[in-house]
N, C-alpha and C. Protein backbone atom coordinates (compact mmCIF):
# COMPACT_ATOMS: atom_id res chain seq x y z
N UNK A 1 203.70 160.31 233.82
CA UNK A 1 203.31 160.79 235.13
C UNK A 1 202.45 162.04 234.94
N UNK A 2 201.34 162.42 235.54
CA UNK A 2 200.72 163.37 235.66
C UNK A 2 200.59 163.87 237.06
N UNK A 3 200.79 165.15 237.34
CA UNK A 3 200.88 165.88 238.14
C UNK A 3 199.52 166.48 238.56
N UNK A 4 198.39 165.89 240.07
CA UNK A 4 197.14 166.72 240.40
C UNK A 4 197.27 167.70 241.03
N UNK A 5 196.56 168.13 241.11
CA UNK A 5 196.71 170.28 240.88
C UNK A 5 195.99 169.89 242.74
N UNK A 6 195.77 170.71 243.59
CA UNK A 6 195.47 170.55 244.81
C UNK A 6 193.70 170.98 244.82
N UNK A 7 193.13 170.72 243.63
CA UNK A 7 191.38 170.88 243.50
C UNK A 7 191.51 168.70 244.41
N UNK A 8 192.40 168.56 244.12
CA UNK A 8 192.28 166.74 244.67
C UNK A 8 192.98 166.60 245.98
N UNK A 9 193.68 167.53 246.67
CA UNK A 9 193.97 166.60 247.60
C UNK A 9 193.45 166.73 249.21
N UNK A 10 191.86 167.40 248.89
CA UNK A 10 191.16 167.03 250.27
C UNK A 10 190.46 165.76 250.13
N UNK A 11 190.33 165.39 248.92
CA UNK A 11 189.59 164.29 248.43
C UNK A 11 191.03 162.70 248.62
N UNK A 12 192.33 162.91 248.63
CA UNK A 12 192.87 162.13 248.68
C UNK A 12 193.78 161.86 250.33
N UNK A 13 193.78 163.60 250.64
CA UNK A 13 194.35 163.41 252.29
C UNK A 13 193.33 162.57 253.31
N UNK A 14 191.98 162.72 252.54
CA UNK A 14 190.88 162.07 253.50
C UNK A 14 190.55 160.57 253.41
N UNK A 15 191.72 159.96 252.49
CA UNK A 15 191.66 158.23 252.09
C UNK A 15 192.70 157.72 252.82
N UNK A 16 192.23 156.62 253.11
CA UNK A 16 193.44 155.75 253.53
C UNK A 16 194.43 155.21 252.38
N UNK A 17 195.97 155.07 253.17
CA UNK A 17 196.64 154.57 251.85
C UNK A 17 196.15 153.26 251.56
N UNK A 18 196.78 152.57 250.05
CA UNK A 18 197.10 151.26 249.94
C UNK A 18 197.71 150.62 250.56
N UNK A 19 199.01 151.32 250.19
CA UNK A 19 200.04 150.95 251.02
C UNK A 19 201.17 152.24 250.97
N UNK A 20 202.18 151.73 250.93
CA UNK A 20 202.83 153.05 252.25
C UNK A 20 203.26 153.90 250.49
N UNK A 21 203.22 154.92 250.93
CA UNK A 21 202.77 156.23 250.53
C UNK A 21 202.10 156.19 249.09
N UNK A 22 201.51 155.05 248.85
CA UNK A 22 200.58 155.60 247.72
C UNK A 22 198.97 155.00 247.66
N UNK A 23 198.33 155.01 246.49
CA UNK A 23 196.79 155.07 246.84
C UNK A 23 196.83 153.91 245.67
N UNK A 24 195.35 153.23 245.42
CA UNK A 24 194.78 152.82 243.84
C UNK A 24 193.52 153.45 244.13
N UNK A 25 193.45 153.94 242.90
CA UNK A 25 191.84 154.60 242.39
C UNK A 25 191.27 153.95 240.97
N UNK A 26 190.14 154.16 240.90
CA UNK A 26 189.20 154.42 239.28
C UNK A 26 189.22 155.69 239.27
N UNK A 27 189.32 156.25 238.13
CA UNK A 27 189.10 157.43 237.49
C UNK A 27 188.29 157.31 236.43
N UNK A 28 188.05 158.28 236.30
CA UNK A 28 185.94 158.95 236.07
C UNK A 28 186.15 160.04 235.06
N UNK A 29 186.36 159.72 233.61
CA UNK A 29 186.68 160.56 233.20
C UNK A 29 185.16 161.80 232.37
N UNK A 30 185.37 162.89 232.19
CA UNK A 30 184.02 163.48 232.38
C UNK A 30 183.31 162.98 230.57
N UNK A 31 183.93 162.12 230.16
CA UNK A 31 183.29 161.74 228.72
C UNK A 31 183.12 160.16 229.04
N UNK A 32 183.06 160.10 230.24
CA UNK A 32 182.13 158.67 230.80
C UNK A 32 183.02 157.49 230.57
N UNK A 33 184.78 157.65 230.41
CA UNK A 33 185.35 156.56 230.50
C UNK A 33 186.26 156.31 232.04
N UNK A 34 186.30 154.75 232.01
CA UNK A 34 186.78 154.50 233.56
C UNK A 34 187.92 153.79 233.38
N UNK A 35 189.25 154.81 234.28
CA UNK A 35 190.22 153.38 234.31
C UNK A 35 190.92 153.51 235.57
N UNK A 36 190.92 151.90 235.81
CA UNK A 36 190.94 151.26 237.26
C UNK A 36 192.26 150.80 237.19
N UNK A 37 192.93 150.64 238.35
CA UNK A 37 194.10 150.48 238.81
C UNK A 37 194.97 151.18 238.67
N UNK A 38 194.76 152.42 238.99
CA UNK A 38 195.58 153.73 238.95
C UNK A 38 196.04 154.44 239.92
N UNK A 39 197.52 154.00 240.34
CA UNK A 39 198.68 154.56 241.03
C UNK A 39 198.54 156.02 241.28
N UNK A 40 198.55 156.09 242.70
CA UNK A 40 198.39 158.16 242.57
C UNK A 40 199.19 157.87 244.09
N UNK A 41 200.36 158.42 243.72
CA UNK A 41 201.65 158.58 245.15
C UNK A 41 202.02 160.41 244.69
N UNK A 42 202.05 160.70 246.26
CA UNK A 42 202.66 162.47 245.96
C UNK A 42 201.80 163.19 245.51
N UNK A 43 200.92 162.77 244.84
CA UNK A 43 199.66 163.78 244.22
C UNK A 43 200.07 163.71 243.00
N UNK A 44 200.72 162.75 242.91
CA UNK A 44 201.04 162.33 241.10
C UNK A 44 199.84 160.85 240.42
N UNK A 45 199.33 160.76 239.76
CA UNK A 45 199.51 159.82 238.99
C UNK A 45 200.50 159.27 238.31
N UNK A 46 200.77 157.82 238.67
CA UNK A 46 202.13 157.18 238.49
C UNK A 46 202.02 156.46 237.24
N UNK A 47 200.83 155.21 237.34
CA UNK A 47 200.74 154.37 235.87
C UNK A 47 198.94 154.08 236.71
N UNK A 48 198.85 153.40 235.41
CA UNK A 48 197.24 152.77 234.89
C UNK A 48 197.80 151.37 235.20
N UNK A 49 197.62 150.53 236.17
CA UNK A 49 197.97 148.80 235.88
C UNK A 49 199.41 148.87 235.82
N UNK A 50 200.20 148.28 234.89
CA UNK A 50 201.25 148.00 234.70
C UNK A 50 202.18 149.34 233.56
N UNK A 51 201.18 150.07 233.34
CA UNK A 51 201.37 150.97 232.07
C UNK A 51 202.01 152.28 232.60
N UNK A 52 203.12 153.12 232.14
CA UNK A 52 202.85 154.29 232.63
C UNK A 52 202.69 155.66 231.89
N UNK A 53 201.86 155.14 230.79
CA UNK A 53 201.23 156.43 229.84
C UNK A 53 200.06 156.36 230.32
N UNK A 54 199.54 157.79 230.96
CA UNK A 54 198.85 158.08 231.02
C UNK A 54 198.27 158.73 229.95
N UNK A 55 196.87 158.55 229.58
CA UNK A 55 196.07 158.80 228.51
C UNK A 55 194.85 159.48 228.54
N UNK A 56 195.16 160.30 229.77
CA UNK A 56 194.74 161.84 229.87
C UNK A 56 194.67 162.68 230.51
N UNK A 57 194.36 164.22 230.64
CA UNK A 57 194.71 165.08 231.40
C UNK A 57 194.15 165.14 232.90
N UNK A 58 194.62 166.26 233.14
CA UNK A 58 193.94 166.65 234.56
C UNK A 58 192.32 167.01 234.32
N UNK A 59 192.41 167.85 233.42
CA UNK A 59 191.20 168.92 233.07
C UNK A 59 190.17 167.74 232.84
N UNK A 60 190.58 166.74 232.35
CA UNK A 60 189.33 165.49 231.78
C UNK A 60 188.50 164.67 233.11
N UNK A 61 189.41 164.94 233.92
CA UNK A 61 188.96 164.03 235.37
C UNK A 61 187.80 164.65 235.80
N UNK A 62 186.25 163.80 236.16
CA UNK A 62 185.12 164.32 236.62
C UNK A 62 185.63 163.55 238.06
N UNK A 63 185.72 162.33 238.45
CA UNK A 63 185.96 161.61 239.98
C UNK A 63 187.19 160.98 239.54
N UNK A 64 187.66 160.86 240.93
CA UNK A 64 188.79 160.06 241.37
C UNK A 64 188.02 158.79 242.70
N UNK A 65 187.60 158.13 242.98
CA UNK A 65 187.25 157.40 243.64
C UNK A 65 188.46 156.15 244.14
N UNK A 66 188.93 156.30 245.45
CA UNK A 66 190.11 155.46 245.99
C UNK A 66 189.29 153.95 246.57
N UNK A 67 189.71 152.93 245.74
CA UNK A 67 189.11 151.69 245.99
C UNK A 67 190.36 150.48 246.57
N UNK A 68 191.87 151.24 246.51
CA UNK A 68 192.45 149.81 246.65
C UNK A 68 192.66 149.02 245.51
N UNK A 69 192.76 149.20 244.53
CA UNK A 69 192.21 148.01 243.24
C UNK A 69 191.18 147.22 243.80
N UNK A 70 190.11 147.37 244.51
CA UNK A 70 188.77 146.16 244.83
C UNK A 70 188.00 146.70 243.64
């Protein structure tokens, strides 16, 4: 689980949920890698897909973009 610092949550109070109280996003990491289907409930990141190691920090995140898994 990773914990987002509140630099994210005008960017996430302003999304609609998935479903009830959590989100799916891609994340944008600032060394140009993307991973999609990523759980963010509470202002936590929960898991990646089915996974719940997350495999990297806060500090690495350039976007968070909320898609739903579409």
């Amino acid at each position: 689980m990773l914990a987002l610092s509140n630099k994210w949550v005008p960017l996430l109070t302003g999304q609609p949920e998935t479903g009830m109280g959590f989100q799916i996003a891609s994340v944008y990491l600032v060394d140009g890698q993307r991973f999609d289907r990523v759980f963010i409930e509470g202002g936590y990141i929960t898991k990646i897909g089915e996974s719940h190691k997350i495999p990297f920090k806060e500090e690495e995140i350039a976007r968070i973009a909320v898609n739903h898994g579409k």
